[in-house]
C-alpha atoms as a PDB file:
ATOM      1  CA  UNK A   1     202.828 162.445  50.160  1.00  0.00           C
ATOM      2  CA  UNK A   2     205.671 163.594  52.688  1.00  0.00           C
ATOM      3  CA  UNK A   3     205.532 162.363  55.985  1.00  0.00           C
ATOM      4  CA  UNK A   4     204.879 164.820  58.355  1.00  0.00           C
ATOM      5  CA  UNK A   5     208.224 164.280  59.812  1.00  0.00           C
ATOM      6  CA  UNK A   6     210.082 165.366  57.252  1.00  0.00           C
ATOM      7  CA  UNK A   7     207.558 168.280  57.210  1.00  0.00           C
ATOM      8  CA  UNK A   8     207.951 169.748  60.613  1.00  0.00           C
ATOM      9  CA  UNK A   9     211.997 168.911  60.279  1.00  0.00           C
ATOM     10  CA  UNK A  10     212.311 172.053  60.247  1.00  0.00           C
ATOM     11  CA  UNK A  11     211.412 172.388  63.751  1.00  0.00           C
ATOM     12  CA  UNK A  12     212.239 169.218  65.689  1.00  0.00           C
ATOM     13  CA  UNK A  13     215.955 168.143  64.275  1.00  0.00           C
ATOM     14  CA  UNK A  14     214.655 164.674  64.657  1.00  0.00           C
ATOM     15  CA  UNK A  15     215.698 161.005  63.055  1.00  0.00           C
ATOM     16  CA  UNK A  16     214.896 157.756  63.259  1.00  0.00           C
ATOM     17  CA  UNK A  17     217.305 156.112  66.046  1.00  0.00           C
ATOM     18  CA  UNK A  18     216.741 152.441  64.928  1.00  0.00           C
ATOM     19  CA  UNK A  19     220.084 151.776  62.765  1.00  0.00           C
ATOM     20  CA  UNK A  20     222.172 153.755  65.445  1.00  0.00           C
ATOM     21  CA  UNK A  21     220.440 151.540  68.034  1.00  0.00           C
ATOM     22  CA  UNK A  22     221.304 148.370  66.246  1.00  0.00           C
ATOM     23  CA  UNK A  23     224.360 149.319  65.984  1.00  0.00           C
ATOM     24  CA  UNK A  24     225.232 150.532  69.873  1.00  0.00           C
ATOM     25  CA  UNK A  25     227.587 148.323  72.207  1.00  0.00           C
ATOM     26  CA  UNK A  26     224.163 147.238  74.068  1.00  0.00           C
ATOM     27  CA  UNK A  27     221.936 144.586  71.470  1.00  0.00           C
ATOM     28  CA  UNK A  28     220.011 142.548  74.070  1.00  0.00           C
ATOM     29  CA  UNK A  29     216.660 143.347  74.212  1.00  0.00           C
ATOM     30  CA  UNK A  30     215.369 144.740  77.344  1.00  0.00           C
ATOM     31  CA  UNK A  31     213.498 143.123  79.641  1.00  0.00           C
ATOM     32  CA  UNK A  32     209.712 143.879  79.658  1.00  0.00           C
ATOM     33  CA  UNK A  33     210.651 145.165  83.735  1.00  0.00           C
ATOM     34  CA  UNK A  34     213.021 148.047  82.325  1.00  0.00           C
ATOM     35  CA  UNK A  35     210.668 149.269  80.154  1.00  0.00           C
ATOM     36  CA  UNK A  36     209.206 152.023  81.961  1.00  0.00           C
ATOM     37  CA  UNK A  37     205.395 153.606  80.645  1.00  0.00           C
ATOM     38  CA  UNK A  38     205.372 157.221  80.201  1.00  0.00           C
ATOM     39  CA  UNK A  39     202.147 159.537  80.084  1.00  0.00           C
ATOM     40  CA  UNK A  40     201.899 161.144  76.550  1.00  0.00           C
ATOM     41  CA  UNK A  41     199.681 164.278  76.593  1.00  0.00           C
ATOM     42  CA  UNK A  42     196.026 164.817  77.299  1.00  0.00           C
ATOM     43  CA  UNK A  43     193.443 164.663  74.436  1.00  0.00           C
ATOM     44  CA  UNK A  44     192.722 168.156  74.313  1.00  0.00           C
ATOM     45  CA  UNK A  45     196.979 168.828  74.388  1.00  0.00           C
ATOM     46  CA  UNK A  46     196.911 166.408  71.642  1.00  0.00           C
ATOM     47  CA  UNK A  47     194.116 167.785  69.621  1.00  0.00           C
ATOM     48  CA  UNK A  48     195.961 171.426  69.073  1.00  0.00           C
ATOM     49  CA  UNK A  49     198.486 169.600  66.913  1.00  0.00           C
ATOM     50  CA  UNK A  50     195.978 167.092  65.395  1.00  0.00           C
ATOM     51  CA  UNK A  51     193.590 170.527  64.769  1.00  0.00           C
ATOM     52  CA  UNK A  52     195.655 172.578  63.107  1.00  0.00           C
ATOM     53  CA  UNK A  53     197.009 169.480  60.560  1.00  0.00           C
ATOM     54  CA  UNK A  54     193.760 168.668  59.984  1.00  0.00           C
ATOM     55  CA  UNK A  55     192.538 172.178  59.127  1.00  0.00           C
ATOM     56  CA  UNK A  56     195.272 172.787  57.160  1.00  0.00           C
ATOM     57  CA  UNK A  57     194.755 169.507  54.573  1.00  0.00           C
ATOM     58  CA  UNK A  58     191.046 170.252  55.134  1.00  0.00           C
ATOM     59  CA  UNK A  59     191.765 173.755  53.645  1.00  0.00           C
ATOM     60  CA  UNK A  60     193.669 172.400  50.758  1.00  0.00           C
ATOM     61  CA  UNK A  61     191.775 169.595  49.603  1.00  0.00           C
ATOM     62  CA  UNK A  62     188.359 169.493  51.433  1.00  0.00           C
ATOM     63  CA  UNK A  63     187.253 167.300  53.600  1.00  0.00           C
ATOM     64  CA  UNK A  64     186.984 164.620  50.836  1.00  0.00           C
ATOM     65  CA  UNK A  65     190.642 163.869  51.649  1.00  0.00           C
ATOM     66  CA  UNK A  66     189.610 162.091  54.847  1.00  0.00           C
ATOM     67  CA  UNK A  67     188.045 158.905  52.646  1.00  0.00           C
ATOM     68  CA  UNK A  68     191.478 158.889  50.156  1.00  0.00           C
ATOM     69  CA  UNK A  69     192.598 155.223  50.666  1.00  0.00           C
ATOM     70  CA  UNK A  70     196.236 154.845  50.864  1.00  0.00           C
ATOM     71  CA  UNK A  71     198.387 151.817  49.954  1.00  0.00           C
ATOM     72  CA  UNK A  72     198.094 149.368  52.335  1.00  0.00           C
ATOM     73  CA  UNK A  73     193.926 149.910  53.460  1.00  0.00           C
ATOM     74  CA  UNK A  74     194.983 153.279  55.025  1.00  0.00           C
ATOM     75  CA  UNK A  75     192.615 156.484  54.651  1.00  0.00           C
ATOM     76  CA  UNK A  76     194.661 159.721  54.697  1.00  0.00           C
ATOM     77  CA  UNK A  77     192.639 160.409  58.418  1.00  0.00           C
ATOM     78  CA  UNK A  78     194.283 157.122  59.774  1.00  0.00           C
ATOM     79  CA  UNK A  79     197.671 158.359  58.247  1.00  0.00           C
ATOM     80  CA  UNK A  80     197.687 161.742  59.556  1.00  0.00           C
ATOM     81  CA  UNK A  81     196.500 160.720  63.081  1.00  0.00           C
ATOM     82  CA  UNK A  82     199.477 158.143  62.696  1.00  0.00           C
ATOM     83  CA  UNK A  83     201.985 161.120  61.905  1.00  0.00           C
ATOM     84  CA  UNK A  84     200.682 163.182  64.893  1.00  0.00           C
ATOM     85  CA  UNK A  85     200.948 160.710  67.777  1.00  0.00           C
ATOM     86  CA  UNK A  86     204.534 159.742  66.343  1.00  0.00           C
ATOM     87  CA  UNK A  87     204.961 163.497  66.129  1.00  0.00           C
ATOM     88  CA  UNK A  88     203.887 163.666  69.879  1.00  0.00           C
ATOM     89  CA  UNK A  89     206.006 160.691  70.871  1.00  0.00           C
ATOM     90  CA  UNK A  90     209.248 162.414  69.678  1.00  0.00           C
ATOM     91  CA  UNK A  91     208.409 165.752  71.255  1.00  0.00           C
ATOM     92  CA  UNK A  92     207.560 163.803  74.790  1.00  0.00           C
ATOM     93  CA  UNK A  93     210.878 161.735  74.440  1.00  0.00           C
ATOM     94  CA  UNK A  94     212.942 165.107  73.318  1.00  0.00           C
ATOM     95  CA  UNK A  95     211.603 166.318  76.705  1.00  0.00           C
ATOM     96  CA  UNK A  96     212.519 163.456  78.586  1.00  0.00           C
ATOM     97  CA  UNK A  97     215.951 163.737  77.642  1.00  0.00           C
ATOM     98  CA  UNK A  98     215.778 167.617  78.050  1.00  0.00           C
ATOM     99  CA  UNK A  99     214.621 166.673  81.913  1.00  0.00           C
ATOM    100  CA  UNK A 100     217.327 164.253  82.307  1.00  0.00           C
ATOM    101  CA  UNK A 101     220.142 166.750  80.918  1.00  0.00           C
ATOM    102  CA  UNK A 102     219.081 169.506  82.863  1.00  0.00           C
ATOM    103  CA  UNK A 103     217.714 171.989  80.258  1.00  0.00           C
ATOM    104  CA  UNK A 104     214.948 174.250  81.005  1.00  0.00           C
ATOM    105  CA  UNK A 105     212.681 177.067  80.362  1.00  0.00           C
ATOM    106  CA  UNK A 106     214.080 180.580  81.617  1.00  0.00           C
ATOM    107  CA  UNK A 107     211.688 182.990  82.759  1.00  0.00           C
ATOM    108  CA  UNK A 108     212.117 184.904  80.007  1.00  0.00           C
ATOM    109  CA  UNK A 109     210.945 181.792  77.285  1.00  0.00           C
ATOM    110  CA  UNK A 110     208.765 181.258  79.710  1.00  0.00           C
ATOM    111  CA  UNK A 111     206.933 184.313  79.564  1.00  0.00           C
ATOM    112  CA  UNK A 112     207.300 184.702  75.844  1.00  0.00           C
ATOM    113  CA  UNK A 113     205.014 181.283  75.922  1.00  0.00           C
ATOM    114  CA  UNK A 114     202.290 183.055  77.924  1.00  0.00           C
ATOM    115  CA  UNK A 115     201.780 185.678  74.762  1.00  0.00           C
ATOM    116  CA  UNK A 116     202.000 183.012  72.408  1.00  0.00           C
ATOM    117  CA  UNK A 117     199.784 181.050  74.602  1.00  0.00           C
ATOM    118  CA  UNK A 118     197.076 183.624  74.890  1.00  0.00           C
ATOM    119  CA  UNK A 119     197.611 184.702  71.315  1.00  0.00           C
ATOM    120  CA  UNK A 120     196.582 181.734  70.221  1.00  0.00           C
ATOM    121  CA  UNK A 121     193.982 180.808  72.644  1.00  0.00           C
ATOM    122  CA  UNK A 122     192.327 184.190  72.004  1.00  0.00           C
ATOM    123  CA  UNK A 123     191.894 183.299  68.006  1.00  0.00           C
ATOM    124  CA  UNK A 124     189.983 180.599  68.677  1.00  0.00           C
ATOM    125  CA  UNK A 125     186.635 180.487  67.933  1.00  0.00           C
ATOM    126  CA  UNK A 126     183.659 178.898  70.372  1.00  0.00           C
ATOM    127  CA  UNK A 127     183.614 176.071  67.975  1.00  0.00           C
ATOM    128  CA  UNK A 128     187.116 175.094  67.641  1.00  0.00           C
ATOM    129  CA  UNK A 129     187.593 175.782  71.413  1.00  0.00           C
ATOM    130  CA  UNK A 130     184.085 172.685  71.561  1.00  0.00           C
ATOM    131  CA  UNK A 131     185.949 170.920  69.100  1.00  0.00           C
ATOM    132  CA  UNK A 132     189.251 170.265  71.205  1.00  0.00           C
ATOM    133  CA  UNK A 133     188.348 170.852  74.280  1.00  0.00           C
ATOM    134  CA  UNK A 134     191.617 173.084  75.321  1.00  0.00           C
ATOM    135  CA  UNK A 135     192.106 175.739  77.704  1.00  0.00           C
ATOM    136  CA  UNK A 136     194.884 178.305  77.338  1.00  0.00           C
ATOM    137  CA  UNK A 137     196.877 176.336  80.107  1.00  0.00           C
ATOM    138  CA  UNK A 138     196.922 173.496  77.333  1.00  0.00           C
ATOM    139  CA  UNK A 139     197.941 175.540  74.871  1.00  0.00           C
ATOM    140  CA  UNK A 140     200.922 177.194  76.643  1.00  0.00           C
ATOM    141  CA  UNK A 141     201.944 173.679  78.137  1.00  0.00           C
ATOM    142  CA  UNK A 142     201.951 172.438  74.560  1.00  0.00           C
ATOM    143  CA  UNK A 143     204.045 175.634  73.279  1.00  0.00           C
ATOM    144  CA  UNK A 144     206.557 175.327  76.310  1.00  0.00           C
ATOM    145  CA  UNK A 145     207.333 171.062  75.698  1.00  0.00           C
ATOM    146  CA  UNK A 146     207.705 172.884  71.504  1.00  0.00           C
ATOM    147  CA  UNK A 147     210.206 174.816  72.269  1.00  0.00           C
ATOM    148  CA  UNK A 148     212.051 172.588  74.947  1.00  0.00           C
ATOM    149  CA  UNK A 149     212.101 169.867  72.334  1.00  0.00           C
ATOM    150  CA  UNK A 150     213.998 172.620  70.284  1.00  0.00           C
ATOM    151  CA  UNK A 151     215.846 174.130  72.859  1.00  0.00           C
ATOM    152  CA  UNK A 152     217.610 170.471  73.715  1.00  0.00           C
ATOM    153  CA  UNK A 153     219.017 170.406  70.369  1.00  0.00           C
ATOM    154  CA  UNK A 154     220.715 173.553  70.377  1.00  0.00           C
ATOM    155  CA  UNK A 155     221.972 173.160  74.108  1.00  0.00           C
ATOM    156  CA  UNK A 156     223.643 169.775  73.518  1.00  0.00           C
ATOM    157  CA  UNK A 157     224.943 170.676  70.764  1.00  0.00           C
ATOM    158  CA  UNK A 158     226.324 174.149  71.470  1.00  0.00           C
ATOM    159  CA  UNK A 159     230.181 173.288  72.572  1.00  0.00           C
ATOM    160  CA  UNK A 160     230.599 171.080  69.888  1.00  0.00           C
ATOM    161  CA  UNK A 161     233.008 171.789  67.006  1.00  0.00           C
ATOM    162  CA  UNK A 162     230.708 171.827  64.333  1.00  0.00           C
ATOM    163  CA  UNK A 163     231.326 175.061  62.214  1.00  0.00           C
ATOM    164  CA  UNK A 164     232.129 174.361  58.099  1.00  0.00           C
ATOM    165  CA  UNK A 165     234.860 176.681  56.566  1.00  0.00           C
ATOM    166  CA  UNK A 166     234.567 178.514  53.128  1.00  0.00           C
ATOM    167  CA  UNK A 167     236.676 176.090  51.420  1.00  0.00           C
ATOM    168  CA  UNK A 168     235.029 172.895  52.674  1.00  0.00           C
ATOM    169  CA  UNK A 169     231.459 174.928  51.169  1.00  0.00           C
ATOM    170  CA  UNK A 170     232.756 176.392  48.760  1.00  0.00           C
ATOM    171  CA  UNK A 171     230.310 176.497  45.317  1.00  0.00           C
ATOM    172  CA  UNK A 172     231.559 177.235  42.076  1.00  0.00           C
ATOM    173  CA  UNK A 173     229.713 177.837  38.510  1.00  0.00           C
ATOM    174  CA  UNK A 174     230.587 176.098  35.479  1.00  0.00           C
ATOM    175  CA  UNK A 175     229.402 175.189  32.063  1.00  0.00           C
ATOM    176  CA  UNK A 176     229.740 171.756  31.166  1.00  0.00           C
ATOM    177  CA  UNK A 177     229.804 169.920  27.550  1.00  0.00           C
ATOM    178  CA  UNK A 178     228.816 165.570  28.890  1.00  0.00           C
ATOM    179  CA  UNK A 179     229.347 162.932  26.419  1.00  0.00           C
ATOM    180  CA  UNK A 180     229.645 159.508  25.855  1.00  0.00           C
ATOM    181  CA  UNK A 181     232.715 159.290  23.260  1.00  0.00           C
ATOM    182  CA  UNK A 182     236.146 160.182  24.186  1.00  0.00           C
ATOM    183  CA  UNK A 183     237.129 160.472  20.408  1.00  0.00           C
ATOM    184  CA  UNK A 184     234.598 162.745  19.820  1.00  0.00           C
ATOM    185  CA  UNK A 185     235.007 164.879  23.337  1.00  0.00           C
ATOM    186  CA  UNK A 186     238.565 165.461  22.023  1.00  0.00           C
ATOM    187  CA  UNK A 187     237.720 167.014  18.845  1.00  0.00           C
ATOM    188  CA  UNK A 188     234.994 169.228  20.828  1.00  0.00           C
ATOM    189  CA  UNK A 189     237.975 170.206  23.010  1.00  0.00           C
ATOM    190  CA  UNK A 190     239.941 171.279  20.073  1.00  0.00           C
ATOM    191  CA  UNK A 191     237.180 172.922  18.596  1.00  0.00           C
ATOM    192  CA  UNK A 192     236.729 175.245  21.852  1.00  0.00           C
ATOM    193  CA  UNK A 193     240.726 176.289  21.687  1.00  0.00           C
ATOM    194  CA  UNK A 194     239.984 177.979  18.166  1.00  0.00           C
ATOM    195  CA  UNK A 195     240.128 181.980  18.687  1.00  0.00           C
ATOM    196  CA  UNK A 196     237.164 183.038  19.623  1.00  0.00           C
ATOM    197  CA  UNK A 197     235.392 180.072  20.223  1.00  0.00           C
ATOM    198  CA  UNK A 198     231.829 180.713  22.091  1.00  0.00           C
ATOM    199  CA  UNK A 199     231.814 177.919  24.749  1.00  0.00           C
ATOM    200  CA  UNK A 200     228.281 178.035  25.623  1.00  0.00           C
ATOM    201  CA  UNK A 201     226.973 178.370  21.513  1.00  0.00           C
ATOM    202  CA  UNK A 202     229.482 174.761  21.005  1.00  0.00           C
ATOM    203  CA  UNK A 203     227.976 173.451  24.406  1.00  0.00           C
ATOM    204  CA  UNK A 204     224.654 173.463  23.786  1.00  0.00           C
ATOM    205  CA  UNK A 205     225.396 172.017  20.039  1.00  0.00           C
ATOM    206  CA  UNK A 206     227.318 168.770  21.177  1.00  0.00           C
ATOM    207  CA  UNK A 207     226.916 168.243  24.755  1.00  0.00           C
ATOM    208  CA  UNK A 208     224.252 165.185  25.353  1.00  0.00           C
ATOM    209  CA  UNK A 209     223.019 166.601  28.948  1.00  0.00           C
ATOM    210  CA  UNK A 210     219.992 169.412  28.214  1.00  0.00           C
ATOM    211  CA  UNK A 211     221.699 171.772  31.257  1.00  0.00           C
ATOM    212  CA  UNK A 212     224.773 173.529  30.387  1.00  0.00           C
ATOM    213  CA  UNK A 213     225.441 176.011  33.655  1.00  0.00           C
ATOM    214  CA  UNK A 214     225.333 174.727  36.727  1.00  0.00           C
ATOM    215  CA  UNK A 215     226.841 175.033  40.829  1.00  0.00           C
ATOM    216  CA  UNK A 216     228.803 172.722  42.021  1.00  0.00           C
ATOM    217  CA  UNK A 217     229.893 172.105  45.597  1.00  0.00           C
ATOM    218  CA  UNK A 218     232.993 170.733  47.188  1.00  0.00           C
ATOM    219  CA  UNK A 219     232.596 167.451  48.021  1.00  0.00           C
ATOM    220  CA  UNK A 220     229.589 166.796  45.826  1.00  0.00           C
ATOM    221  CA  UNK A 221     231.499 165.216  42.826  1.00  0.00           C
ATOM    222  CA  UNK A 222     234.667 163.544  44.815  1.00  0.00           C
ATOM    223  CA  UNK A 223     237.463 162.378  42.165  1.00  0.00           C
ATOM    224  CA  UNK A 224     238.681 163.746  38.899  1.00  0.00           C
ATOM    225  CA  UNK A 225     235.552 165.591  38.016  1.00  0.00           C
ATOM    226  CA  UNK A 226     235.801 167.602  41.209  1.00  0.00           C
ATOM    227  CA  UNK A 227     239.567 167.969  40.869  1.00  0.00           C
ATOM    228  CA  UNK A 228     238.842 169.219  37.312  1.00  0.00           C
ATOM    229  CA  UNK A 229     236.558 172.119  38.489  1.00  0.00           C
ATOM    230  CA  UNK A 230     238.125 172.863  41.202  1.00  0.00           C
ATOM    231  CA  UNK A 231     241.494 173.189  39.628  1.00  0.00           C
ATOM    232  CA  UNK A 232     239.881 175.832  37.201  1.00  0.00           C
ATOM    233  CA  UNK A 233     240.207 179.906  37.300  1.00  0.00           C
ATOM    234  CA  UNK A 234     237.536 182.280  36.367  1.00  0.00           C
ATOM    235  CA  UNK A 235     237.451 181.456  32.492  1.00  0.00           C
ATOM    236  CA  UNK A 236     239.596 178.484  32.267  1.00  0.00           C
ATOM    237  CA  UNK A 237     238.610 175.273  30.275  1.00  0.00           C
ATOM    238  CA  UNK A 238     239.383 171.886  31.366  1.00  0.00           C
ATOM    239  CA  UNK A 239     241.171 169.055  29.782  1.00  0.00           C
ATOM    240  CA  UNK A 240     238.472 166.183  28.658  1.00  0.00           C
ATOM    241  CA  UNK A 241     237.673 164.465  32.209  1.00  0.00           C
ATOM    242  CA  UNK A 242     236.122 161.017  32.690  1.00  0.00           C
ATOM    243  CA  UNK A 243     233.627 160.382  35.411  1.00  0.00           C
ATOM    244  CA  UNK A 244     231.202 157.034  35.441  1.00  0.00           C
ATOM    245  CA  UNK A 245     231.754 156.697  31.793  1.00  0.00           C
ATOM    246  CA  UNK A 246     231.129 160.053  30.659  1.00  0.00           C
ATOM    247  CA  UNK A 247     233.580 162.541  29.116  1.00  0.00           C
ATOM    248  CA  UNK A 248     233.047 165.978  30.728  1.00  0.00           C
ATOM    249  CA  UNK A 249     234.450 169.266  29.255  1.00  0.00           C
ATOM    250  CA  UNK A 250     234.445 172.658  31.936  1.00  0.00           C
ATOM    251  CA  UNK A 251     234.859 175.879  31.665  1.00  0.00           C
ATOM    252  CA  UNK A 252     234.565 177.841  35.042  1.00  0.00           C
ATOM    253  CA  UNK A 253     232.406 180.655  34.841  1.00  0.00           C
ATOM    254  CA  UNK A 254     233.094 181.795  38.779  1.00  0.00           C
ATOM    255  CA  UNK A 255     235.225 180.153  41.145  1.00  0.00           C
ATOM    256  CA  UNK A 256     233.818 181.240  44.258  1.00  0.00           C
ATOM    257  CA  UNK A 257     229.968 181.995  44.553  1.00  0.00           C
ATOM    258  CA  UNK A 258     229.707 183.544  47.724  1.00  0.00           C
ATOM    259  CA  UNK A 259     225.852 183.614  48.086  1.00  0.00           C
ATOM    260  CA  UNK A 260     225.358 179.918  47.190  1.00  0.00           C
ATOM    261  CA  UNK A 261     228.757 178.923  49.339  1.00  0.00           C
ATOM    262  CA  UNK A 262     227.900 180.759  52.666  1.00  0.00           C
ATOM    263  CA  UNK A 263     223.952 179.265  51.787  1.00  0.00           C
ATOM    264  CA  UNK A 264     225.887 175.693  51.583  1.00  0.00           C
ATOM    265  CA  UNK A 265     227.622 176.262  54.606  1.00  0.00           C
ATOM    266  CA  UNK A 266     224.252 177.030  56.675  1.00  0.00           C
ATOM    267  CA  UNK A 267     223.780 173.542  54.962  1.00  0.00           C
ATOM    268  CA  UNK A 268     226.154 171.551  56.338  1.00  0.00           C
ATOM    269  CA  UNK A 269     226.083 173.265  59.527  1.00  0.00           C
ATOM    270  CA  UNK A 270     222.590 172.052  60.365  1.00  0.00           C
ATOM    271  CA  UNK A 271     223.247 168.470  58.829  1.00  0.00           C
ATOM    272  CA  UNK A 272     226.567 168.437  60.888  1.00  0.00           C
ATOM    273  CA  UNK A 273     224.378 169.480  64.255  1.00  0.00           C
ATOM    274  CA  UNK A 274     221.834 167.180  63.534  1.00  0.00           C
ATOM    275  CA  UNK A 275     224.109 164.341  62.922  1.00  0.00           C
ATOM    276  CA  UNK A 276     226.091 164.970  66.075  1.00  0.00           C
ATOM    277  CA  UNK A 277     222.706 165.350  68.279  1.00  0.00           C
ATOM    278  CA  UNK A 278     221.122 162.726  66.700  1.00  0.00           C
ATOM    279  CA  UNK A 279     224.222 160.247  68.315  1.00  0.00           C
ATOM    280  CA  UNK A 280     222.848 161.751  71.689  1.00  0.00           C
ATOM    281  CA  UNK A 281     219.284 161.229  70.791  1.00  0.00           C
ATOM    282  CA  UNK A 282     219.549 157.624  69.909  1.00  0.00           C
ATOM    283  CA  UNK A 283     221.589 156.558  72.976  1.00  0.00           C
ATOM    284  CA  UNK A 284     219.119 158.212  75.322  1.00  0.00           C
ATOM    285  CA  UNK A 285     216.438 155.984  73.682  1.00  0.00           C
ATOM    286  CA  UNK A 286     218.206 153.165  73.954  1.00  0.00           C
ATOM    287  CA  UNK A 287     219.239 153.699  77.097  1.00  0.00           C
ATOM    288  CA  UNK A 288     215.761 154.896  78.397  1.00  0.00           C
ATOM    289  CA  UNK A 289     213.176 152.405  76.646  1.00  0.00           C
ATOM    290  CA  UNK A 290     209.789 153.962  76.982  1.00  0.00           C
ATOM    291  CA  UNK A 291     206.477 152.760  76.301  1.00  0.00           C
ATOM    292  CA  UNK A 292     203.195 155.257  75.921  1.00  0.00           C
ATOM    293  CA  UNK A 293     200.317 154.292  77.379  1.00  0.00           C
ATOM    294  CA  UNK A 294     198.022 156.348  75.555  1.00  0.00           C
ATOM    295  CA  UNK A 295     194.925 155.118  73.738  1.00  0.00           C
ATOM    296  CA  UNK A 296     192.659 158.314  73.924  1.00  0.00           C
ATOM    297  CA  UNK A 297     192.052 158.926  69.976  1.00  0.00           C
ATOM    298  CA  UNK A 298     190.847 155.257  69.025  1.00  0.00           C
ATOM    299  CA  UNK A 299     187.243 156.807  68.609  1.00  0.00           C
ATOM    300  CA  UNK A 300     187.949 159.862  67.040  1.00  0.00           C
ATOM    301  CA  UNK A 301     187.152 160.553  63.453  1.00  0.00           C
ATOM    302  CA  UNK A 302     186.896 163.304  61.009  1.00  0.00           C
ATOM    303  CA  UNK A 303     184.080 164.953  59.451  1.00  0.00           C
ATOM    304  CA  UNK A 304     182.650 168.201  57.015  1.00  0.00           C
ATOM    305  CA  UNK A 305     180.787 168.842  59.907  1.00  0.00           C
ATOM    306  CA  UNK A 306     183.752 169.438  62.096  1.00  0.00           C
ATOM    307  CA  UNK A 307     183.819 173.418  62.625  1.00  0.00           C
ATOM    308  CA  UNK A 308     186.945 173.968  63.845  1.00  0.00           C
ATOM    309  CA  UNK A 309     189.098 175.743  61.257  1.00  0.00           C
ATOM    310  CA  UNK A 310     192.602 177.448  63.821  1.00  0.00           C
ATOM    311  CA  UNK A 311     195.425 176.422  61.686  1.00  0.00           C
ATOM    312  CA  UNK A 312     197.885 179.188  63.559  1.00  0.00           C
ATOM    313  CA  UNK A 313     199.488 177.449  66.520  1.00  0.00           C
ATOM    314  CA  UNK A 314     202.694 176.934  64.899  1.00  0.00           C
ATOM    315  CA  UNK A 315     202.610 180.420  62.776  1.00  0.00           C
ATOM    316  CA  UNK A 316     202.544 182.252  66.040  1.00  0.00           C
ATOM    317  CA  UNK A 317     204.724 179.887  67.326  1.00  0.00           C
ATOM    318  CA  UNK A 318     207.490 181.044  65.019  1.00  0.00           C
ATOM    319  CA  UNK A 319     206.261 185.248  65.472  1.00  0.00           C
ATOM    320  CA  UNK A 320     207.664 184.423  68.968  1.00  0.00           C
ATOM    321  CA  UNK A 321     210.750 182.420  68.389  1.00  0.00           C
ATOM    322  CA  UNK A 322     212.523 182.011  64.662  1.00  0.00           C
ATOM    323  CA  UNK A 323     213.805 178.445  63.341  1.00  0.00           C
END
């Protein structure tokens, strides 16, 4: 199943600091007196986000999914109320570092949070309001420490030379013959040179790998397969190339896609800003060791007979503010 991490990614541009923490100038653990304990959120804060992920799987797969035993002794309730509190620790410790950096909430996100706020506590229904216990200042606290957990991201990140040329995206398409025997790649290769050979007929006749078109992007295949492509105009056939012990014939069908390359490019633009903050991220963690004192769900458990059913806090999240 995916962790929920990697699910709401596309929200929180969030990583795991421990490798970049390991590897930081400062290894000594800290002592148990820098270690400060931070308050996480309230249980009824908390149970918007638990709520609506719990809806949602309940509306997929009934509420039989609760007893699913995972590897390890885990039910899929344990795991998901696992995800959610780690979930909650990352947005709490993006908004510690927002606090410490000085980014806040204009008056203008702020008051965009009040709709979405009352939007969503006005599609509530008496049961799921029983069920978590929220008010609507809950639920527009919860949206405002969303989108400042966002809104760090983009502000730390915004004078930093991150943008990706054309070239350095660029996606071409090919056809490709693969095999294993240089001998016999040769005499394919002469084969294609005859007049009026059909490349794609004598592709899919000899080559041993099923898919004959393809994209490929710069950087994805570094060496002489890349250099091969690459090299290629709009209808030109390589010589026979060797890559990991294969024997690769191309013929470049289009040597600059421009949908898939500018697609690419928003790519490597977010993996390039998430990178860079994610540097910033683990320092501040490492630098600001936190604890969370926050035990409130240990008696909390699913059930059928649960009524609530919102699953919309993050829809009308994103009707206020895109990704």
């Amino acid at each position: 199943m995916k962790n929920l991490r990697r699910y709401w990614g596309r929200l929180l541009i969030i990583a795991a600091a421990v490798s970049a923490m390991l590897s930081g100038c400062k290894t000594e653990i800290p002592l148990v007196s820098e270690i400060k304990e931070t308050k996480l959120y309230t249980l009824p804060q908390s149970m918007i986000i638990l709520a609506t992920e719990r809806n949602k799987y309940q509306q997929l797969y009934t509420s039989q999914i609760w007893g699913v035993e995972l590897p390890g002794g885990q039910t899929f309730e344990t795991y998901l109320m696992d995800q959610v509190r780690e979930f909650l620790q990352e947005m709490k410790m993006m908004n510690l570092l927002a606090e410490s950096k000085g980014v806040t909430l204009t008056s203008g996100e702020k008051e965009e949070m009040r709709k979405a706020s009352e939007e969503f506590y006005n599609s509530l229904t008496p049961d799921d309001i029983a069920y978590m216990g929220v008010s609507q200042s809950d639920v527009r606290f919860m949206y405002e420490e969303y989108y400042l957990s966002n809104k760090v991201v983009v502000e730390l990140t915004r004078d930093m030379n991150l943008e990706i040329s054309d070239s350095e995206a660029k996606v071409i398409d090919v056809e490709e013959i693969v095999m294993s025997d240089k001998a016999a790649a040769d005499e394919v290769l002469l084969k294609l040179k005859e007049q009026g050979a059909d490349f794609s007929a004598i592709a899919r006749e000899y080559s041993e790998n099923g898919v004959i078109e393809r994209k490929m992007g710069r950087g994805e295949h570094p060496g002489a397969l890349e250099d091969a492509a690459f090299g290629l105009a709009e209808g030109e056939i390589s010589q026979v190339t060797e890559s990991q012990g294969k024997y690769y014939i191309i013929r470049c069908v289009s040597d600059y896609d421009e949908a898939a390359t500018q697609e690419r490019k928003s790519g490597l633009y977010t993996s390039r800003k998430k990178e860079a903050f994610d540097q910033i991220y683990a320092q501040f963690k490492q630098d600001n060791p936190v604890t969370f004192g926050n035990n409130i769900w240990k008696d909390l458990t699913f059930s059928k007979d649960d009524k609530t059913t919102t699953t919309s806090f993050f829809e009308i999240y994103k009707k206020y503010f895109s990704d």
